[in-house]
C-alpha atoms as a PDB file:
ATOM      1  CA  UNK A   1      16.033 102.836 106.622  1.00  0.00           C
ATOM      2  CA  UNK A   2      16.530  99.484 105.156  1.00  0.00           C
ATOM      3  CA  UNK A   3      17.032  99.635 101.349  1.00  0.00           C
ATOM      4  CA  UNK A   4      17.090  96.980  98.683  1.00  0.00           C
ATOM      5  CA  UNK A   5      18.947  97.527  95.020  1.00  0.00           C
ATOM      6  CA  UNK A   6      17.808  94.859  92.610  1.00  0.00           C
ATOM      7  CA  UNK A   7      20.809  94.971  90.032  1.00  0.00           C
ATOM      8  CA  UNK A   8      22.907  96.530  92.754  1.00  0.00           C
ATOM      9  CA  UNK A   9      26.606  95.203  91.663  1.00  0.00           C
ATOM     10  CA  UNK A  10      25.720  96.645  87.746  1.00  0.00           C
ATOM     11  CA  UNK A  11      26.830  99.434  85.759  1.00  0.00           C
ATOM     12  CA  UNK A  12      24.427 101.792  87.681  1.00  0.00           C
ATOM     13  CA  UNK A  13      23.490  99.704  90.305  1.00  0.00           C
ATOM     14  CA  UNK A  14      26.882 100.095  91.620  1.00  0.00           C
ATOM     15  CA  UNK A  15      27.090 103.467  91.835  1.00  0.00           C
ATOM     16  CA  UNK A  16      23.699 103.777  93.446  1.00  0.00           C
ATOM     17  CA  UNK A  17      24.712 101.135  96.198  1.00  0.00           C
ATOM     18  CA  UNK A  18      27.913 103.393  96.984  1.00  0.00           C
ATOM     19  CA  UNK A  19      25.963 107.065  97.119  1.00  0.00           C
ATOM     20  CA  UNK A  20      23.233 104.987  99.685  1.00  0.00           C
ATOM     21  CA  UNK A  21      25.817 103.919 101.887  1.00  0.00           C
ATOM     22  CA  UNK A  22      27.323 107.309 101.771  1.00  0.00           C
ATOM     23  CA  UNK A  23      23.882 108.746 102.866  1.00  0.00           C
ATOM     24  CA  UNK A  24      24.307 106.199 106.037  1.00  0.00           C
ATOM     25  CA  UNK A  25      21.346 103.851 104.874  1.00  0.00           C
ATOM     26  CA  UNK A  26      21.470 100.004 105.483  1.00  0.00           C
ATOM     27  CA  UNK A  27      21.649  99.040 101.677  1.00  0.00           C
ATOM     28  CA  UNK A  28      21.997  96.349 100.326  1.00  0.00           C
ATOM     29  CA  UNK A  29      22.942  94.860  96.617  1.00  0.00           C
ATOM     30  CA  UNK A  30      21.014  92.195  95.156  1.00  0.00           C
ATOM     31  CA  UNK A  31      22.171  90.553  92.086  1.00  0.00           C
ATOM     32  CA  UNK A  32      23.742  87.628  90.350  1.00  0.00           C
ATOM     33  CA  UNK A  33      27.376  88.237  90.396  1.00  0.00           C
ATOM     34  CA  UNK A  34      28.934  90.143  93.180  1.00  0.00           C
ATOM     35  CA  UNK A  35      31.329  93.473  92.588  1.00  0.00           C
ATOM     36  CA  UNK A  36      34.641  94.585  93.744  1.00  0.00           C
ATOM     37  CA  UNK A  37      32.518  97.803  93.857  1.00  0.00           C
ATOM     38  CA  UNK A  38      30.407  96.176  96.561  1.00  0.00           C
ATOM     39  CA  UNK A  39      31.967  95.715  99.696  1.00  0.00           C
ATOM     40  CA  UNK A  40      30.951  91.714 100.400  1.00  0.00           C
ATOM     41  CA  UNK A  41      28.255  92.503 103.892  1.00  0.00           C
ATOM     42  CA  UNK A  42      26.127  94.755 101.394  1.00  0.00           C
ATOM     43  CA  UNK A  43      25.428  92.103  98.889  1.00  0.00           C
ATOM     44  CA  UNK A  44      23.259  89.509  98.407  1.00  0.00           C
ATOM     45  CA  UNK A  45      23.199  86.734  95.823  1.00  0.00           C
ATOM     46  CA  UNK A  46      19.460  86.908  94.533  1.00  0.00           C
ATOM     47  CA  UNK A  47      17.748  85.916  91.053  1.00  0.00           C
ATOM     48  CA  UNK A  48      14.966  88.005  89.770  1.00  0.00           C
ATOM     49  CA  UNK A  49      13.247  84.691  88.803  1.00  0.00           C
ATOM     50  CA  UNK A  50      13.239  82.750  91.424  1.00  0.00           C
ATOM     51  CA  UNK A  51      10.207  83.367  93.214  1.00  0.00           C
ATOM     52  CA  UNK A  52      10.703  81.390  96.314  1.00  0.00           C
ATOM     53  CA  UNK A  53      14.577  83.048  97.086  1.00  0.00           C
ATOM     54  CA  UNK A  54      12.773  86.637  96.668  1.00  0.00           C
ATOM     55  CA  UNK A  55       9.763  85.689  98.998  1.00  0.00           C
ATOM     56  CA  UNK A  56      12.700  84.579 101.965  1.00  0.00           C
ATOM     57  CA  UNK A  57      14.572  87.841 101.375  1.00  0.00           C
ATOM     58  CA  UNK A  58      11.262  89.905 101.918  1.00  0.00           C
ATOM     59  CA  UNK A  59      10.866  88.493 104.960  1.00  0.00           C
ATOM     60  CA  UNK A  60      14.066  87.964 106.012  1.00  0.00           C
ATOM     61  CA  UNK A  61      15.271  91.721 105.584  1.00  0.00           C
ATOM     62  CA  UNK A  62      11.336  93.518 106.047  1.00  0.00           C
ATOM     63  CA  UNK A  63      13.467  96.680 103.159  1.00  0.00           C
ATOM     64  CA  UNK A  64      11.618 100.044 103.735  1.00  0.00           C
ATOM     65  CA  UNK A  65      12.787 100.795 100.104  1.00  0.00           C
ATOM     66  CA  UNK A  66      13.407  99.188  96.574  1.00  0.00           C
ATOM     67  CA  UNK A  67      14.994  99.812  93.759  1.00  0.00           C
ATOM     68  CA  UNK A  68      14.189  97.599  90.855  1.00  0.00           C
ATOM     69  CA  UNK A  69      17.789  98.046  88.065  1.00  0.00           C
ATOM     70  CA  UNK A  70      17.387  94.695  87.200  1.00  0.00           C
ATOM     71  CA  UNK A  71      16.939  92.786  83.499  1.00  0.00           C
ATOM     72  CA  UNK A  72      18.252  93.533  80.287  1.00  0.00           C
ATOM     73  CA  UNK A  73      19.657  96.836  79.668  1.00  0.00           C
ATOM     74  CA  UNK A  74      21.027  96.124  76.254  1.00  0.00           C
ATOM     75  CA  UNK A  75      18.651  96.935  73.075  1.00  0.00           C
ATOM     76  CA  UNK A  76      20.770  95.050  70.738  1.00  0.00           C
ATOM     77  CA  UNK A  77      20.591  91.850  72.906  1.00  0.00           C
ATOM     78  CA  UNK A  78      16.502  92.822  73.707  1.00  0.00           C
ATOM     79  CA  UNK A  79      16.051  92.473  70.056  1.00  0.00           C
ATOM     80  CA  UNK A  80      17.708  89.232  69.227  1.00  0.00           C
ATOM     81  CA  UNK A  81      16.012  87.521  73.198  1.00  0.00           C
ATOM     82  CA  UNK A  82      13.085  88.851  73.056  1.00  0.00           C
ATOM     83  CA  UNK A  83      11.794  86.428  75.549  1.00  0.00           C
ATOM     84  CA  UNK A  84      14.453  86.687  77.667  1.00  0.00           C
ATOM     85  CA  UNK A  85      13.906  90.288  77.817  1.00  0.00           C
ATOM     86  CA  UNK A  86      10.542  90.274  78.931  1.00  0.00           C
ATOM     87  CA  UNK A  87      10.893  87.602  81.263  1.00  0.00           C
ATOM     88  CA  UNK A  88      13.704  89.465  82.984  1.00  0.00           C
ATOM     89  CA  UNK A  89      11.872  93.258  82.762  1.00  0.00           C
ATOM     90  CA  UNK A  90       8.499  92.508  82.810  1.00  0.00           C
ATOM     91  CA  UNK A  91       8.128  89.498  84.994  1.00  0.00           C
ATOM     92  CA  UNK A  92      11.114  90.005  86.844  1.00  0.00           C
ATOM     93  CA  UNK A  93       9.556  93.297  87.857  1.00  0.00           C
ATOM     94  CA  UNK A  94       6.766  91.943  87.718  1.00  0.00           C
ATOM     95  CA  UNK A  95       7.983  89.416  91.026  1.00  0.00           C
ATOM     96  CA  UNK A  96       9.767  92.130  93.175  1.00  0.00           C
ATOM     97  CA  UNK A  97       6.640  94.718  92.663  1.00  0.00           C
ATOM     98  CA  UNK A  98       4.385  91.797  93.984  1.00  0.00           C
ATOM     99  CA  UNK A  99       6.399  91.129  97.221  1.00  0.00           C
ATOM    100  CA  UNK A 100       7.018  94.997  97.425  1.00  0.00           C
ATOM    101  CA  UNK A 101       2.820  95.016  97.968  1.00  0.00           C
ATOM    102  CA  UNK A 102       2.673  92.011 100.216  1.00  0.00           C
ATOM    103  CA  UNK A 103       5.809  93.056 102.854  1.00  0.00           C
ATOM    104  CA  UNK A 104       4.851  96.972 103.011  1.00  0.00           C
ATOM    105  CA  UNK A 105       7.539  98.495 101.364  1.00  0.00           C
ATOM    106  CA  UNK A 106       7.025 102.086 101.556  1.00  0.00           C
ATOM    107  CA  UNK A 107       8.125 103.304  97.910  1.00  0.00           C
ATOM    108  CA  UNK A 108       9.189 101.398  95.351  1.00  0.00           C
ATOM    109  CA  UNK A 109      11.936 102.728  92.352  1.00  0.00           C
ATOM    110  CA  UNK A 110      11.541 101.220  88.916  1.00  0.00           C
ATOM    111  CA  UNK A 111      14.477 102.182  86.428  1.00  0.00           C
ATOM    112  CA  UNK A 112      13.356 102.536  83.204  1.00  0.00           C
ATOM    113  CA  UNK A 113      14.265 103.924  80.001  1.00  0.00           C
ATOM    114  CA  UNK A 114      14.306 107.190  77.852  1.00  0.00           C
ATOM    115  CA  UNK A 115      13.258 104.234  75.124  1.00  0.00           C
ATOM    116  CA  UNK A 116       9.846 103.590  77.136  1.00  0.00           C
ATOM    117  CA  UNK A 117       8.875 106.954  75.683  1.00  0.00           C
ATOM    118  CA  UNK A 118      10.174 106.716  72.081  1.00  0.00           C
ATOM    119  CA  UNK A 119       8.690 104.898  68.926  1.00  0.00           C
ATOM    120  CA  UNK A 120      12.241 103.187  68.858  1.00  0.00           C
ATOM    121  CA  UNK A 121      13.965 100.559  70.645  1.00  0.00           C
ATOM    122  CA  UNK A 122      12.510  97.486  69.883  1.00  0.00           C
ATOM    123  CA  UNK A 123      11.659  94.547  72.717  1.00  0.00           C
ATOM    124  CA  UNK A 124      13.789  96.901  74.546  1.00  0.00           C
ATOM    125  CA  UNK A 125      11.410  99.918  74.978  1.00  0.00           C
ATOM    126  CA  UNK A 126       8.451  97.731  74.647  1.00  0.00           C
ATOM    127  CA  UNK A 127       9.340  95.782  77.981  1.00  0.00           C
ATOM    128  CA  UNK A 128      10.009  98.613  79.973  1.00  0.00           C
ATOM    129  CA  UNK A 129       6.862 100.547  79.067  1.00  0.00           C
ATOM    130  CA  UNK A 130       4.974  97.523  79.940  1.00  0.00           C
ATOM    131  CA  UNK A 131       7.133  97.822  83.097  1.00  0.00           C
ATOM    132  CA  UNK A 132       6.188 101.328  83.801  1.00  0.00           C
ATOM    133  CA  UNK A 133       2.038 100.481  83.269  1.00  0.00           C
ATOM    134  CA  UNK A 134       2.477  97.515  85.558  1.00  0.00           C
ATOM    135  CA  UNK A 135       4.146  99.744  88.529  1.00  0.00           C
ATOM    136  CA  UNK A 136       1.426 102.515  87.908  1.00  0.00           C
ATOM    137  CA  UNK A 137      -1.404  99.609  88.445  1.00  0.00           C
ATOM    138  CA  UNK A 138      -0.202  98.205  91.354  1.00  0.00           C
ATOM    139  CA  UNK A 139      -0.472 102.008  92.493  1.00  0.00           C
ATOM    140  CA  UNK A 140      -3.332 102.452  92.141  1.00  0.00           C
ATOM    141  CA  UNK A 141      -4.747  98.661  92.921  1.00  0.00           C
ATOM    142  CA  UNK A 142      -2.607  98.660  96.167  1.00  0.00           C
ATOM    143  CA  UNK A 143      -1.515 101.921  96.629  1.00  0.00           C
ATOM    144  CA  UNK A 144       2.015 101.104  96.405  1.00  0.00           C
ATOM    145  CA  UNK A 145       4.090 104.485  96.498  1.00  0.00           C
ATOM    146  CA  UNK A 146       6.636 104.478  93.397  1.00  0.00           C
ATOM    147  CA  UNK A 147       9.236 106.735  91.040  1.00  0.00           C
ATOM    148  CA  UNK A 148      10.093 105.633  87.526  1.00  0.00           C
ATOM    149  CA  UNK A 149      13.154 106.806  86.649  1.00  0.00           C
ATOM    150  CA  UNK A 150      13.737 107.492  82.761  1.00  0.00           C
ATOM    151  CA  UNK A 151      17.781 107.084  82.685  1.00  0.00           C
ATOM    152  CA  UNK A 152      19.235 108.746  79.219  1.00  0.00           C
ATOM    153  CA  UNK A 153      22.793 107.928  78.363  1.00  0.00           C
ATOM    154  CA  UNK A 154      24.804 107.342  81.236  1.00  0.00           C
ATOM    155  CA  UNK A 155      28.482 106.722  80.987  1.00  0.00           C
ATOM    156  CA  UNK A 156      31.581 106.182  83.360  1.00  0.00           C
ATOM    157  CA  UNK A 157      34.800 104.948  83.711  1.00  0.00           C
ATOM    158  CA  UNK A 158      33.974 101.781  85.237  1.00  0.00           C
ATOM    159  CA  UNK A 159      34.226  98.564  82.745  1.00  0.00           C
ATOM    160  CA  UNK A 160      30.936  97.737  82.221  1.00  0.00           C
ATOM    161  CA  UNK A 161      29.373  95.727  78.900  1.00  0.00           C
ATOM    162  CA  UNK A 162      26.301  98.110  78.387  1.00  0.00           C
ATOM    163  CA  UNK A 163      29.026 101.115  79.001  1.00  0.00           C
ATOM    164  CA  UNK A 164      28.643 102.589  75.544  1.00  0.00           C
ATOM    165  CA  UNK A 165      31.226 105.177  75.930  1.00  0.00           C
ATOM    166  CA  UNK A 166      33.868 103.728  77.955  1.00  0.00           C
ATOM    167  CA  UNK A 167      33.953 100.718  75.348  1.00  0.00           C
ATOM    168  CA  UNK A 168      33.826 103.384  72.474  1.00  0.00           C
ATOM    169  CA  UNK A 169      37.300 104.249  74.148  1.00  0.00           C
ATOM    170  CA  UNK A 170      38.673 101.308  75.144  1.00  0.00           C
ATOM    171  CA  UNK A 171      38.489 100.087  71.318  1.00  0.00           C
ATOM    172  CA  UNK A 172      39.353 103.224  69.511  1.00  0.00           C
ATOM    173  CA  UNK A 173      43.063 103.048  71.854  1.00  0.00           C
ATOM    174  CA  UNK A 174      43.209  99.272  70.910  1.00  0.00           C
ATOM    175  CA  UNK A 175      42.374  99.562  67.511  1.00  0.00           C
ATOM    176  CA  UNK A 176      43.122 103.432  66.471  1.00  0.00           C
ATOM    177  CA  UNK A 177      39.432 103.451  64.896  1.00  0.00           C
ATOM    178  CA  UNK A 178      35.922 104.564  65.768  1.00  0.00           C
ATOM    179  CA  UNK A 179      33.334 102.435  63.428  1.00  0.00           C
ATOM    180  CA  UNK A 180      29.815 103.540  63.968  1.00  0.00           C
ATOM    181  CA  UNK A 181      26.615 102.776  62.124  1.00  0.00           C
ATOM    182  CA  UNK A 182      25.115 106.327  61.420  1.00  0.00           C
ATOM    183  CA  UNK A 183      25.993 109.430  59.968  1.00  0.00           C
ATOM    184  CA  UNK A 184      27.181 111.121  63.449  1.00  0.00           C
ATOM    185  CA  UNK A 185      24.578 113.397  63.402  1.00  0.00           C
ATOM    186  CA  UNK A 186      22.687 111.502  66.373  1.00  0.00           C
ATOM    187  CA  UNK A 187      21.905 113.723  69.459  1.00  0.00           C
ATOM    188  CA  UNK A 188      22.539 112.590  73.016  1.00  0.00           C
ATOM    189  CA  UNK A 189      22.668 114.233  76.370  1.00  0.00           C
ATOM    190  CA  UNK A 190      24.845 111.953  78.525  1.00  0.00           C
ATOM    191  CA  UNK A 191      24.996 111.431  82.249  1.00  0.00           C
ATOM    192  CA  UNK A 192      27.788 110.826  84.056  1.00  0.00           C
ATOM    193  CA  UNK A 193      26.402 107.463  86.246  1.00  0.00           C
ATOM    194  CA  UNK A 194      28.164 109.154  89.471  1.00  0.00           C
ATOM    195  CA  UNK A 195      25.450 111.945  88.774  1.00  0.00           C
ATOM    196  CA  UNK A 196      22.663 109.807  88.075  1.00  0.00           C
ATOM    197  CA  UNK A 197      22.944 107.474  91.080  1.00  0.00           C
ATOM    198  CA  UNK A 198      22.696 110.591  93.058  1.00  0.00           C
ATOM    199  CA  UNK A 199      19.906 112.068  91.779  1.00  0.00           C
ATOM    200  CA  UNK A 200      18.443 108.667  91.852  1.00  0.00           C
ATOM    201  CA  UNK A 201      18.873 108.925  95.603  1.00  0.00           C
ATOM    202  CA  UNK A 202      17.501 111.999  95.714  1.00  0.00           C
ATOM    203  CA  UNK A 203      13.885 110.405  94.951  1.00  0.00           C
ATOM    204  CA  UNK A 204      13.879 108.780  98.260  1.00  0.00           C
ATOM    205  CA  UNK A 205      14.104 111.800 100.185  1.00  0.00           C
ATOM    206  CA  UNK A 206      11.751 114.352  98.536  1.00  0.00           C
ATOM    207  CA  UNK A 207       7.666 113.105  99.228  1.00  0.00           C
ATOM    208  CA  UNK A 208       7.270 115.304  96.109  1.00  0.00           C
ATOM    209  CA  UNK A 209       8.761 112.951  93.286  1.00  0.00           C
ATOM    210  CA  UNK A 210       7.207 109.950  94.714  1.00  0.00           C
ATOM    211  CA  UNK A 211       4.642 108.549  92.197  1.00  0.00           C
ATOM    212  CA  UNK A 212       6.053 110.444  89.474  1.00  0.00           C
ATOM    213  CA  UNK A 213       7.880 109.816  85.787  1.00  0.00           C
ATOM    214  CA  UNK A 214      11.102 111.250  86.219  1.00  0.00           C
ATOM    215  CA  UNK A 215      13.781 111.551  83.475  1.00  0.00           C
ATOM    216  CA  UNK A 216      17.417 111.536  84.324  1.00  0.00           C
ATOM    217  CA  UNK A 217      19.925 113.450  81.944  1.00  0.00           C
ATOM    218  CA  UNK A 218      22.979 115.703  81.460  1.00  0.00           C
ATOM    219  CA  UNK A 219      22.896 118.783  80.711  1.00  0.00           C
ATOM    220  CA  UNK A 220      25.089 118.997  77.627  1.00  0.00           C
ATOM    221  CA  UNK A 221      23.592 117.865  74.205  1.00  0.00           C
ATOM    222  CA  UNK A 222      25.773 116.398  71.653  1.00  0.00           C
ATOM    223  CA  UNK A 223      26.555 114.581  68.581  1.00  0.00           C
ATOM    224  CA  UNK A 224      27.888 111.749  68.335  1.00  0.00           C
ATOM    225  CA  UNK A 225      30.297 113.093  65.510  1.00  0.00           C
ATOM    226  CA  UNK A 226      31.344 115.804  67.748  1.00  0.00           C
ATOM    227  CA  UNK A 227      31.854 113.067  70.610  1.00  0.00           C
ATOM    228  CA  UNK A 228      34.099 111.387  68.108  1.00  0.00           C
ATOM    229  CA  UNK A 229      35.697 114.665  67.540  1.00  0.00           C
ATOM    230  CA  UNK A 230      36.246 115.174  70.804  1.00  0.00           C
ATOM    231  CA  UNK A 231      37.932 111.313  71.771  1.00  0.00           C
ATOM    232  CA  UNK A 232      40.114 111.487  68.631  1.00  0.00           C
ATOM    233  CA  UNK A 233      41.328 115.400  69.734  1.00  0.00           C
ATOM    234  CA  UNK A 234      42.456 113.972  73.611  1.00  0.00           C
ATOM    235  CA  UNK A 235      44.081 111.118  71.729  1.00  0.00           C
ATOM    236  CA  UNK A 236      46.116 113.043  69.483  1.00  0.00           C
ATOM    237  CA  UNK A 237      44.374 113.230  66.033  1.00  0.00           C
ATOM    238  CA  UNK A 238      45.429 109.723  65.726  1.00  0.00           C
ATOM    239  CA  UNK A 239      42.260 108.030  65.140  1.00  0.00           C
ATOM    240  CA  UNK A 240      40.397 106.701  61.744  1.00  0.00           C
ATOM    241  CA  UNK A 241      36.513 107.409  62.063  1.00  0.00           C
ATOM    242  CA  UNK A 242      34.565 105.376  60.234  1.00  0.00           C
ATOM    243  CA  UNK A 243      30.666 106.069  59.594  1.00  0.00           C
ATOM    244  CA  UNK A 244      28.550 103.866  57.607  1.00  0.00           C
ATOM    245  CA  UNK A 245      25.033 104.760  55.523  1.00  0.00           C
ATOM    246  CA  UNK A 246      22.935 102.129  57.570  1.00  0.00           C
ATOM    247  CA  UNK A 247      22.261 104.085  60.333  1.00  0.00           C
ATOM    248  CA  UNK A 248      20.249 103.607  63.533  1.00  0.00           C
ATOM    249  CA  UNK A 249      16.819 102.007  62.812  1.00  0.00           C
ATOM    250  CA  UNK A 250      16.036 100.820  66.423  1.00  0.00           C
ATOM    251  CA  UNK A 251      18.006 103.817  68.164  1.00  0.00           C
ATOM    252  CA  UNK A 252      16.578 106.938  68.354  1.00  0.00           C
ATOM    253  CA  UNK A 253      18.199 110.256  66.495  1.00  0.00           C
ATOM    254  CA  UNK A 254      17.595 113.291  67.753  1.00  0.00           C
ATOM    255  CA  UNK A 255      15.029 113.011  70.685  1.00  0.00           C
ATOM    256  CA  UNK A 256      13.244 109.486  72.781  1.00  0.00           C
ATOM    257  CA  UNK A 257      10.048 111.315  72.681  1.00  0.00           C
ATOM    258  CA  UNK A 258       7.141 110.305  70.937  1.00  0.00           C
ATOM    259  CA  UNK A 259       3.654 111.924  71.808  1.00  0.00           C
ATOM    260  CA  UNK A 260       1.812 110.424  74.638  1.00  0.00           C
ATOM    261  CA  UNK A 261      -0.611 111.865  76.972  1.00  0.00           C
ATOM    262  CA  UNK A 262       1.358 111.112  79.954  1.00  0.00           C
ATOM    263  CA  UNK A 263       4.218 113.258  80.687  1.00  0.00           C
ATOM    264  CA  UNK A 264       7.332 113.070  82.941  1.00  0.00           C
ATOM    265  CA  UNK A 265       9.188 116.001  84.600  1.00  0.00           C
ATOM    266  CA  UNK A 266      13.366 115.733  83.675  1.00  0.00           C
ATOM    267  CA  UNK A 267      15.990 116.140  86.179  1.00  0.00           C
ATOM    268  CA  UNK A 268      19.304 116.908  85.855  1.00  0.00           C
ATOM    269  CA  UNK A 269      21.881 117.089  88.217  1.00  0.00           C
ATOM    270  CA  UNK A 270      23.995 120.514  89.554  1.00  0.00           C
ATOM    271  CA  UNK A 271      26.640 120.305  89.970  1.00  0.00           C
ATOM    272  CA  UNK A 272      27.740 117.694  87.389  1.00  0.00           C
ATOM    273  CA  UNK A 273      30.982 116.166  86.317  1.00  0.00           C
ATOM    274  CA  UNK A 274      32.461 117.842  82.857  1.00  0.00           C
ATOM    275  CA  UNK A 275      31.899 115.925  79.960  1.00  0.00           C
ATOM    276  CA  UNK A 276      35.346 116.505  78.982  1.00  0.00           C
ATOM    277  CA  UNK A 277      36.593 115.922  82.551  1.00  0.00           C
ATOM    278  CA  UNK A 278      34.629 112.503  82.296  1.00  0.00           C
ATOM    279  CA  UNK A 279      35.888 111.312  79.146  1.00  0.00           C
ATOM    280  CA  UNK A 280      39.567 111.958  80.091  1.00  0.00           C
ATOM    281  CA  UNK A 281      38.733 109.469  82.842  1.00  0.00           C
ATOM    282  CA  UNK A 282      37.650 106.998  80.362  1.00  0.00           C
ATOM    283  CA  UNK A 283      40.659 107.305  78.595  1.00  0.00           C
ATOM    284  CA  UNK A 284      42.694 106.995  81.888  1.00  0.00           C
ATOM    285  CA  UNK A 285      41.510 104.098  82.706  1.00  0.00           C
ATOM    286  CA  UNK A 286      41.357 102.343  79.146  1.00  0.00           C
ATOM    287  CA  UNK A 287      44.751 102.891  78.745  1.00  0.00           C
ATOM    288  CA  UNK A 288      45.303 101.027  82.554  1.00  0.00           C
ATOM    289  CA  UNK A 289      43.226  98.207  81.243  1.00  0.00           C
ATOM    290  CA  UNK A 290      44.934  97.761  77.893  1.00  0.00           C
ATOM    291  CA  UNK A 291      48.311  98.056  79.267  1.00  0.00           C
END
């Protein structure tokens, strides 16, 4: 099975492309920039945009399977491009969907957010709901077979710009403080990326989740202040935590969900790497970085 990973050489992207290969499919990574994660026959220099470049791939490579983990995956930067956002998750999608339809590609994968569900988020949630209601028309217009994935937090080790945690650590280390806007109190139930590229795998191989609204979690909630907690305890009680009164007016506190009459199932992965096993590997490899 052939298998294409828009966004392939990113945060998640990259650990998708790696679990793929694993499985012993012919995957390859299509982005901008390529990865040392990547090993240089699985990738592909492609832009999202460019119509013409996409159409030759289709039918140069005929892919059995795509994942779309393209665009903008910042809220923060959503919010101050809001056309750029949209143009990149909406019509970007919006491009490889199209092409999925006119080559016969047998499912189609469209990562979304836990922010498509929630009143939050900004540009951010609103281009990938209208994401998710494009993928769900071309279903039923074309019958194009799909999964939306629903990612929560995910987190790593890996150096990545939109890795919340990781950075969290790399800067307390640098700087011996934690500055956050909010009162700690937030709610989150991270992922380690290693377990959510394989459960995004998973989807592929199970006729059951295909055309379905999946959401992709951990299994331990917690807050913020106790994540803090926890970072400043491995690091020996050394850090300053700072919280300020402004708070999170485009992030959501306790839960993504708002009401809506279309519900997804959640999946979570077993086993799962510790949360504290997961953030000593952050810290690990901060302190390598920083040296």
């Amino acid at each position: 099975m052939k298998i294409a990973v828009f966004g392939g050489t990113g945060f998640l992207g990259s650990y998708l492309v790696t679990e793929l290969l694993e499985r012993g499919y012919e995957v390859f990574a299509l982005d901008i920039n390529d990865s040392s994660y990547i090993p240089s026959n699985n990738f592909i220099k492609a832009d999202i945009l460019n119509t013409t470049l996409l159409s030759n791939l289709f039918e140069q490579y005929k892919f059995d399977v795509v994942y779309n983990l393209a665009g903008f995956a910042s809220l923060e930067k959503a919010i101050e491009h809001p056309i750029s956002a949209f143009q990149l998750n909406v019509i970007g999608n919006l491009n490889i969907i199209d092409l999925c339809v006119k080559h016969q590609v047998k499912h189609f994968v469209y990562a979304s957010s836990a922010y498509a569900m929630s009143s939050k988020g900004s540009f951010y949630g609103l281009s990938k709901l209208s994401s998710e209601k494009i993928v769900e028309e071309y279903k039923e217009k074309y019958n194009l077979d799909y999964t939306i994935l629903r990612y929560g937090s995910l987190y790593s080790e890996r150096d990545f710009e939109n890795n919340y945690i990781f950075n969290l650590v790399k800067t307390a280390i640098k700087t011996g403080e934690i500055n956050h806007a909010g009162d700690g109190e937030e709610v989150r139930e991270y992922i380690h990326a290693f377990d959510a590229a394989k459960l995004s795998a998973d989807v592929i191989e199970n006729d059951n989740l295909k055309n379905k609204h999946l959401v992709l979690t951990g299994v331990e909630r917690i807050k913020r202040g106790d994540l803090f907690k926890m970072i400043n305890e491995i690091l020996g009680e050394k850090l300053k935590i700072n919280l300020s009164a402004d708070g999170y007016q485009n992030h959501y506190k306790y839960t993504p969900y708002s009401f809506t009459a279309k519900t997804s199932q959640k999946l979570t992965p077993n086993p799962y790497v510790d949360m504290g096993q997961g953030l000593l590997s952050c810290i690990q490899k901060a302190h390598e970085l920083l040296k």
